[in-house]
PDB file of N, CA and C in Angstrom:
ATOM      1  N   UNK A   1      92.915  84.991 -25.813  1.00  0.00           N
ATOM      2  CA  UNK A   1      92.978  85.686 -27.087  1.00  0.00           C
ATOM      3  C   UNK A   1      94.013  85.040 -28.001  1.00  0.00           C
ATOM      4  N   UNK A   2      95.301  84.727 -27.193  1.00  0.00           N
ATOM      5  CA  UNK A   2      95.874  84.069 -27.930  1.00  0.00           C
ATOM      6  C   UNK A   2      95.775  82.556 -28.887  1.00  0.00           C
ATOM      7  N   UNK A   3      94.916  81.970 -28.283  1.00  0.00           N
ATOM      8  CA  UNK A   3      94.507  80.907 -28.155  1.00  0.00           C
ATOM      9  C   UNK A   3      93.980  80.681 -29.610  1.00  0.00           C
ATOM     10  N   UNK A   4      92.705  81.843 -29.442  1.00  0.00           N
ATOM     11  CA  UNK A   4      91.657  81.942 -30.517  1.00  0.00           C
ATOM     12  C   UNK A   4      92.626  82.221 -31.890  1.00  0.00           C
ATOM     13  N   UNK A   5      93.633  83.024 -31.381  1.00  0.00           N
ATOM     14  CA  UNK A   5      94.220  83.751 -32.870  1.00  0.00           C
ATOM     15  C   UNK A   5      94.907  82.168 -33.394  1.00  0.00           C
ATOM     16  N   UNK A   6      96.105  81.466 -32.734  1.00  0.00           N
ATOM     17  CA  UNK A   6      96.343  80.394 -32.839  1.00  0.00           C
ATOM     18  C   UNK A   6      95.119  79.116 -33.510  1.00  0.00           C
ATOM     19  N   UNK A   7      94.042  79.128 -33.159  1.00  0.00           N
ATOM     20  CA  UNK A   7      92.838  78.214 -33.620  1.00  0.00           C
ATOM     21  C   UNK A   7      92.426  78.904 -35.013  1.00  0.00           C
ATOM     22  N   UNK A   8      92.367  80.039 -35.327  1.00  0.00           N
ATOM     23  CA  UNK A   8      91.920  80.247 -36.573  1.00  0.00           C
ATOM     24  C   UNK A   8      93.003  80.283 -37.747  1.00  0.00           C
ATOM     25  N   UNK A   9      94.272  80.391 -36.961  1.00  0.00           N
ATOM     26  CA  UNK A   9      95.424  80.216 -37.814  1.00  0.00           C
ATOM     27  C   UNK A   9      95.418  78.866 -38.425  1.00  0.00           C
ATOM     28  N   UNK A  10      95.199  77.740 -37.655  1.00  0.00           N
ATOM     29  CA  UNK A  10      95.361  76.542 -37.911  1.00  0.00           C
ATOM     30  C   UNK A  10      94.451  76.093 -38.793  1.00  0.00           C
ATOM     31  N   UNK A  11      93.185  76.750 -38.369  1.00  0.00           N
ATOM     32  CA  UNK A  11      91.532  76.265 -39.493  1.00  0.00           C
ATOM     33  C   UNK A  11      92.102  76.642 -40.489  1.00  0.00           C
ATOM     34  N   UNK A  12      92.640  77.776 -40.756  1.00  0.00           N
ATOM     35  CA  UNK A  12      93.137  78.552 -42.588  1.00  0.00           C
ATOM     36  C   UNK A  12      94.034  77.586 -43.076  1.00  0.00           C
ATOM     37  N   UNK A  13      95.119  77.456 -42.146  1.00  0.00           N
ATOM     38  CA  UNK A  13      95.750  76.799 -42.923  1.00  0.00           C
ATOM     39  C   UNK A  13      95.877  75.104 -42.968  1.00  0.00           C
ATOM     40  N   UNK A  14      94.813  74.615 -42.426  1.00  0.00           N
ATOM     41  CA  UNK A  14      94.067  73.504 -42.867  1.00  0.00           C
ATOM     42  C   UNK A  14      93.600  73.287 -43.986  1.00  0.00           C
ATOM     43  N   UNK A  15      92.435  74.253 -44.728  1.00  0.00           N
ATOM     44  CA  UNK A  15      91.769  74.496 -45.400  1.00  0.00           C
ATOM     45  C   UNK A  15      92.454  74.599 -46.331  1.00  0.00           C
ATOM     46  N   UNK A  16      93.708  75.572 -46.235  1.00  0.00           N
ATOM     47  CA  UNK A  16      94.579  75.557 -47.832  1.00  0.00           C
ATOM     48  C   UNK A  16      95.491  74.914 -48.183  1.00  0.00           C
ATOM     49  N   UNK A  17      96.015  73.509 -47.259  1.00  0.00           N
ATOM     50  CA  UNK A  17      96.617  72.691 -47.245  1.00  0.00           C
ATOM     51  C   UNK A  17      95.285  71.746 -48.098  1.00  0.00           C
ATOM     52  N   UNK A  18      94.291  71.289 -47.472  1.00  0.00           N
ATOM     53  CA  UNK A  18      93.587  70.303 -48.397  1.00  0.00           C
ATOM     54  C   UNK A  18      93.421  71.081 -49.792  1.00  0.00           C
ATOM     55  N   UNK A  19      92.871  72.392 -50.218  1.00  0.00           N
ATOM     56  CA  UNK A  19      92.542  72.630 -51.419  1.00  0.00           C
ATOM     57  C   UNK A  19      93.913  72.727 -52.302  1.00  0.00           C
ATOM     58  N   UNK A  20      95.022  72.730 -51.786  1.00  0.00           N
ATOM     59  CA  UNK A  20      95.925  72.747 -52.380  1.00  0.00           C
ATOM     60  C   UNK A  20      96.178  71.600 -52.615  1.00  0.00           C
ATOM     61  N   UNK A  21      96.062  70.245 -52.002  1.00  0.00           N
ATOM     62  CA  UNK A  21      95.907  68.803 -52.607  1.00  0.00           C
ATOM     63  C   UNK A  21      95.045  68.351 -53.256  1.00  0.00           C
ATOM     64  N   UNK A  22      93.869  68.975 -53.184  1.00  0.00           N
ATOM     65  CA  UNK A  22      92.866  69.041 -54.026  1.00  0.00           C
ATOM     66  C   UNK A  22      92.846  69.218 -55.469  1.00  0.00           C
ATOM     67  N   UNK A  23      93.819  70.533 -55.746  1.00  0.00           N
ATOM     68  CA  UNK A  23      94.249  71.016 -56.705  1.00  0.00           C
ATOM     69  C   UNK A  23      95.316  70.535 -57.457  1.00  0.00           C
ATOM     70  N   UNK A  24      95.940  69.902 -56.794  1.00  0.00           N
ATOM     71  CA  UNK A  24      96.752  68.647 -57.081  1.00  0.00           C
ATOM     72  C   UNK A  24      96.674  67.506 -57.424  1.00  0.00           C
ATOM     73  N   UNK A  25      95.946  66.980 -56.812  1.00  0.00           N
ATOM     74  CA  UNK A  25      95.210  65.542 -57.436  1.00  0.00           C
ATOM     75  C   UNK A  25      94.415  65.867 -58.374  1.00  0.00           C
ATOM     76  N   UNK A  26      93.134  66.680 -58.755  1.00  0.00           N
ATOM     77  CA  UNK A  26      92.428  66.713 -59.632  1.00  0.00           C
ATOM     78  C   UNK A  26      92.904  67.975 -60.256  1.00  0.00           C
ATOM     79  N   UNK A  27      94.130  68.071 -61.321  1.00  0.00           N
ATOM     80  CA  UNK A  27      94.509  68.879 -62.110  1.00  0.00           C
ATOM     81  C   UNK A  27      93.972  68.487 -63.239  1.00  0.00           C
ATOM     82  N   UNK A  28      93.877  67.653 -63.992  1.00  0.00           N
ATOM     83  CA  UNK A  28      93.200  67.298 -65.103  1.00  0.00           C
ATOM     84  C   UNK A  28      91.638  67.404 -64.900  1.00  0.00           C
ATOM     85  N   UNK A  29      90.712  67.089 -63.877  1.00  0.00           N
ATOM     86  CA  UNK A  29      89.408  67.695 -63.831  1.00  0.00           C
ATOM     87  C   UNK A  29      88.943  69.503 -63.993  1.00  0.00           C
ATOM     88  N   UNK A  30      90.083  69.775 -63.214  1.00  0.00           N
ATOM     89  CA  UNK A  30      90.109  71.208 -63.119  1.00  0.00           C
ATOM     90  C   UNK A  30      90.395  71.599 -64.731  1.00  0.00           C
ATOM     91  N   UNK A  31      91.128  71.101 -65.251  1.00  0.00           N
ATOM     92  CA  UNK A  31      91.891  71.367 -66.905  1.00  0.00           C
ATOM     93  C   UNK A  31      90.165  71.171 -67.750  1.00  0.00           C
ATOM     94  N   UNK A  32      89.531  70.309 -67.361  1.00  0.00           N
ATOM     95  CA  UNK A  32      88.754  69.945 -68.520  1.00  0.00           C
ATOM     96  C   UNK A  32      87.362  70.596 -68.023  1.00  0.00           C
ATOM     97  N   UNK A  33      87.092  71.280 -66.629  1.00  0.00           N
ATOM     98  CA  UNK A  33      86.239  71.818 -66.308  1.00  0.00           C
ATOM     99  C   UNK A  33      86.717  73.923 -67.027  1.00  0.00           C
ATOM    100  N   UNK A  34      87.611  74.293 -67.257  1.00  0.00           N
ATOM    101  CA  UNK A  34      88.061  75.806 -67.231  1.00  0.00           C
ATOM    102  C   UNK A  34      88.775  75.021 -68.529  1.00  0.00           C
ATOM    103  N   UNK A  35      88.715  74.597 -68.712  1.00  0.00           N
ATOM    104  CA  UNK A  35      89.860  74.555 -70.433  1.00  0.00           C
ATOM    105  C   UNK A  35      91.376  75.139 -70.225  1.00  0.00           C
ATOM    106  N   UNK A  36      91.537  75.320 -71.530  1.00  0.00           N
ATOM    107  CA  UNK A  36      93.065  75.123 -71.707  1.00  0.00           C
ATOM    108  C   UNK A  36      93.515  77.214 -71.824  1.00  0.00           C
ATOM    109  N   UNK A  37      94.169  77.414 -70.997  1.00  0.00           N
ATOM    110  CA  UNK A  37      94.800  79.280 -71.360  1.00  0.00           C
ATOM    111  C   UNK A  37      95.791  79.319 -72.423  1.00  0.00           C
ATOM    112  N   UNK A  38      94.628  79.989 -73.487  1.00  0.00           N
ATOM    113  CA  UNK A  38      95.537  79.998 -75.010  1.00  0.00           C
ATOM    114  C   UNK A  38      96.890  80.315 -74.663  1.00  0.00           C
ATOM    115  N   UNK A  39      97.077  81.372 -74.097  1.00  0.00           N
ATOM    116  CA  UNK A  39      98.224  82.438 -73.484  1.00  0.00           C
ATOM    117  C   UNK A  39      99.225  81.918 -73.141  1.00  0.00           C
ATOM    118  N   UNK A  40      99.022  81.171 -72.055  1.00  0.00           N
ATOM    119  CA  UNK A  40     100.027  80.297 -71.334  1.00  0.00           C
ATOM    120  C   UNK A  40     100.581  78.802 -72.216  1.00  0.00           C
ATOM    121  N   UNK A  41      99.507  78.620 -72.820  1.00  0.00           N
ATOM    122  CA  UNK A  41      99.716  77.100 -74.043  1.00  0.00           C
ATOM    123  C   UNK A  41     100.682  77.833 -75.513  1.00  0.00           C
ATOM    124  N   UNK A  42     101.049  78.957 -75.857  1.00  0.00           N
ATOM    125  CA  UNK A  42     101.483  79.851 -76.692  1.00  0.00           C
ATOM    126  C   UNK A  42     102.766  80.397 -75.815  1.00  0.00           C
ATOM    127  N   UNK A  43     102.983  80.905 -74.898  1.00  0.00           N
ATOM    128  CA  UNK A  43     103.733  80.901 -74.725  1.00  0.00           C
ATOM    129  C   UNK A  43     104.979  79.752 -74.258  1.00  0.00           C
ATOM    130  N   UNK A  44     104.513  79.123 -72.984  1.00  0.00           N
ATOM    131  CA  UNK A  44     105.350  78.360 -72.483  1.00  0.00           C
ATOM    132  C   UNK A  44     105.561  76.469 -73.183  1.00  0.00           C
ATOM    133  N   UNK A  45     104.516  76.662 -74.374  1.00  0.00           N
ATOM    134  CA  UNK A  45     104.398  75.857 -75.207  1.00  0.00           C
ATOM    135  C   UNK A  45     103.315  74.605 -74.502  1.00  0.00           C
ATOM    136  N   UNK A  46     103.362  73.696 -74.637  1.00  0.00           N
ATOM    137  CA  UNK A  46     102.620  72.477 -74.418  1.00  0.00           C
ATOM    138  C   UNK A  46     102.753  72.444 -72.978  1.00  0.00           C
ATOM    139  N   UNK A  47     101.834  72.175 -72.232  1.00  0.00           N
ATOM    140  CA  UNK A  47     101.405  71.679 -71.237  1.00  0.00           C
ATOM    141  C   UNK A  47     101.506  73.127 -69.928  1.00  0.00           C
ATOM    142  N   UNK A  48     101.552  74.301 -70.275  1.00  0.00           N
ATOM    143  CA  UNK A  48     101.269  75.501 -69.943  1.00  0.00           C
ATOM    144  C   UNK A  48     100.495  75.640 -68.659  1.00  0.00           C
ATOM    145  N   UNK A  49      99.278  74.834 -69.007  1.00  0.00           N
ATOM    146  CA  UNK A  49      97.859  75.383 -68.010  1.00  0.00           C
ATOM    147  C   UNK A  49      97.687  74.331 -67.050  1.00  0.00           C
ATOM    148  N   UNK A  50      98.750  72.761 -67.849  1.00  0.00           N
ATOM    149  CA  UNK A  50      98.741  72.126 -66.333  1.00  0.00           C
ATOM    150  C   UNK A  50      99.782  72.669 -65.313  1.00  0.00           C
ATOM    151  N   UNK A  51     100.959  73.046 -65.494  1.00  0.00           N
ATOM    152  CA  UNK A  51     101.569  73.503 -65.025  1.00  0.00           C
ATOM    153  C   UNK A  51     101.099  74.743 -63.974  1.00  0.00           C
ATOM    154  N   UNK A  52     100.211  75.951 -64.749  1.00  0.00           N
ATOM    155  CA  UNK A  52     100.003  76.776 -63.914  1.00  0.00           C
ATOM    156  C   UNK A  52      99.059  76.176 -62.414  1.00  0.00           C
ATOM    157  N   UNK A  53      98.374  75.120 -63.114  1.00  0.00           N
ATOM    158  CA  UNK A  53      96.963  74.734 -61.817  1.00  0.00           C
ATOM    159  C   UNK A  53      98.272  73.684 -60.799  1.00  0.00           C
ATOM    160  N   UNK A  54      99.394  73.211 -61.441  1.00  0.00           N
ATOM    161  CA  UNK A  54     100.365  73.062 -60.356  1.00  0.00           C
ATOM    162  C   UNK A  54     100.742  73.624 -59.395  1.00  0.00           C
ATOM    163  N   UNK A  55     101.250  74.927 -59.866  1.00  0.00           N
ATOM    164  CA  UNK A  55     102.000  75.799 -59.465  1.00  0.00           C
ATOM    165  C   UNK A  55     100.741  76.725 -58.208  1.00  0.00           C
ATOM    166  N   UNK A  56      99.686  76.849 -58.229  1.00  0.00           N
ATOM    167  CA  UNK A  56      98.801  77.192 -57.796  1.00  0.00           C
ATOM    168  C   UNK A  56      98.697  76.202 -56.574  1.00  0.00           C
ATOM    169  N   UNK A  57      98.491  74.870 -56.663  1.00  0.00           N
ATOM    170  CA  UNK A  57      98.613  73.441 -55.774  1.00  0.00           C
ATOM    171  C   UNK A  57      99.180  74.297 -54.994  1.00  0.00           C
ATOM    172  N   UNK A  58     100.907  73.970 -55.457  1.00  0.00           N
ATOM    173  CA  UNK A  58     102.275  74.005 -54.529  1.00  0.00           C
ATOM    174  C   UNK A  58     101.791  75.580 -53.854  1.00  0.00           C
ATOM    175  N   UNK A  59     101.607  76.755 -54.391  1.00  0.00           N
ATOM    176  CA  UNK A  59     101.330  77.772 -53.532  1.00  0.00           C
ATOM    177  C   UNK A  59     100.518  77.768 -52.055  1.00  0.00           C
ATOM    178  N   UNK A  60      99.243  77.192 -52.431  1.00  0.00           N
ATOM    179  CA  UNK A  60      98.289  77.129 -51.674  1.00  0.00           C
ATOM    180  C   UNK A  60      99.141  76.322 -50.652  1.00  0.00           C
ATOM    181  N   UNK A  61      99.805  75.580 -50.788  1.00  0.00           N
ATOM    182  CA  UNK A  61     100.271  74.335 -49.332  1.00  0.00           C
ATOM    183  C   UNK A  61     101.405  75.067 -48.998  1.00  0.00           C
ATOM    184  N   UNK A  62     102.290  75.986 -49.335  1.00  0.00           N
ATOM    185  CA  UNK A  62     103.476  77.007 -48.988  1.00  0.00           C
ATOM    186  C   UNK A  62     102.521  77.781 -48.388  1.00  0.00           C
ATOM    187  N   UNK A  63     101.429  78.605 -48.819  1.00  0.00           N
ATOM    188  CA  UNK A  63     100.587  79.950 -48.727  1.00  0.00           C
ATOM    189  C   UNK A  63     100.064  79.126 -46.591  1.00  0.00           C
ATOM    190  N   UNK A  64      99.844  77.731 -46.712  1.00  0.00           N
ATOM    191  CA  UNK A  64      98.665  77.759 -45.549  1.00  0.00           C
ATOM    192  C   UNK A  64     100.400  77.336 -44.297  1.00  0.00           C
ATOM    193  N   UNK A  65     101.540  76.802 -45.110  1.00  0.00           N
ATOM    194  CA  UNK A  65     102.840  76.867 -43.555  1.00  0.00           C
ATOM    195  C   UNK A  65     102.672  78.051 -43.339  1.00  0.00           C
ATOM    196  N   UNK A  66     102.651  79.032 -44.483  1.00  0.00           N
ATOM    197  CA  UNK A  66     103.287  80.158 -44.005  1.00  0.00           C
ATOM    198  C   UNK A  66     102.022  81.079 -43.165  1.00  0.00           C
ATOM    199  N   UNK A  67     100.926  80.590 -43.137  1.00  0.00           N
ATOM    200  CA  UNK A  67      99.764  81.386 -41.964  1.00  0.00           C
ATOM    201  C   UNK A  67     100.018  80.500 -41.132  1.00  0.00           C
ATOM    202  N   UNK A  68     100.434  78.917 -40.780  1.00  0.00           N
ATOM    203  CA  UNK A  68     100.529  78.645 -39.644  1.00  0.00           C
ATOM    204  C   UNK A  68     101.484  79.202 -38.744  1.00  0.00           C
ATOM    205  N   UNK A  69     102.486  79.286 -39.661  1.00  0.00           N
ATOM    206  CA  UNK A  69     103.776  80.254 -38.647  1.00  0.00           C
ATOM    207  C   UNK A  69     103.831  80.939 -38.699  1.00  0.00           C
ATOM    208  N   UNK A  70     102.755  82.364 -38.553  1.00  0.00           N
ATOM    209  CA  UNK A  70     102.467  82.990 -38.533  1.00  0.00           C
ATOM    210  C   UNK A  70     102.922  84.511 -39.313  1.00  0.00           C
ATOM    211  N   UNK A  71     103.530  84.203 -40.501  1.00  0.00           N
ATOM    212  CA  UNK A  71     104.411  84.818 -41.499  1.00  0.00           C
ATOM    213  C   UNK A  71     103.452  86.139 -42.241  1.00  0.00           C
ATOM    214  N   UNK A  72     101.617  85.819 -42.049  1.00  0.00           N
ATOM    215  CA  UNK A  72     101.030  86.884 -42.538  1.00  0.00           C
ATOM    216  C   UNK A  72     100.241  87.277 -41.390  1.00  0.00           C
ATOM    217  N   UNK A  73      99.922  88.323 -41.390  1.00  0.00           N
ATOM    218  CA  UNK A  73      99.457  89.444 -40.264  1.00  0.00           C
ATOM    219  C   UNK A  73      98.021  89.889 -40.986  1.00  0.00           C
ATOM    220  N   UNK A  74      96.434  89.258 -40.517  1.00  0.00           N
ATOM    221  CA  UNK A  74      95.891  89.617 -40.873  1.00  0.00           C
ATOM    222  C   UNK A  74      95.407  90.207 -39.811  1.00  0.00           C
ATOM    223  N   UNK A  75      93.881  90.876 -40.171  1.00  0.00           N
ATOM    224  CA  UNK A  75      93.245  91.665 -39.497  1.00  0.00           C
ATOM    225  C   UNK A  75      92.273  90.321 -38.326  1.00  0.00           C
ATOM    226  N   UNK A  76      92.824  90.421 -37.272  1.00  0.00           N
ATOM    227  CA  UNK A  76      91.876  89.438 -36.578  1.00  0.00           C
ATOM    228  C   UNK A  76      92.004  87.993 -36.426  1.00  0.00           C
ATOM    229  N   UNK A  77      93.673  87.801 -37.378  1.00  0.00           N
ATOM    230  CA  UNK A  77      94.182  86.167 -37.339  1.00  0.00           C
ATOM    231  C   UNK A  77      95.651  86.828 -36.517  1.00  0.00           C
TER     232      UNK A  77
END
């Protein structure tokens, strides 16, 4: 049982380790596929919405250490 919980921990946070490089490398595809967030380009001034699809990157690759070491408690991981 343990085993399994350990193996699906690792698939997740596989998965959000690549999409989080994913999201990283192709920030400007992502920018020109969803456009620009008036909101965020108005407030935080110029370059706003690359920043946020950054900041999203860096989460996702923090978000998948922190299911490998087991920091979130899901139902069945």
């Amino acid at each position: 049982m343990f085993i399994a919980i350990l193996f699906k921990r690792l698939i997740l946070s596989i998965f959000l380790t690549i999409l989080g490089i994913v999201v990283l490398k192709y920030t400007g595809r992502i920018l020109r596929l969803f456009g620009l967030q008036q909101y965020l380009e108005e407030v935080s001034g110029g370059g706003g919405t690359v920043t946020m699809w950054k900041l999203i990157g860096i989460g996702l690759v923090i978000a998948a250490i922190l299911v490998l070491g087991g920091a979130f408690s899901f139902a069945g991981f």
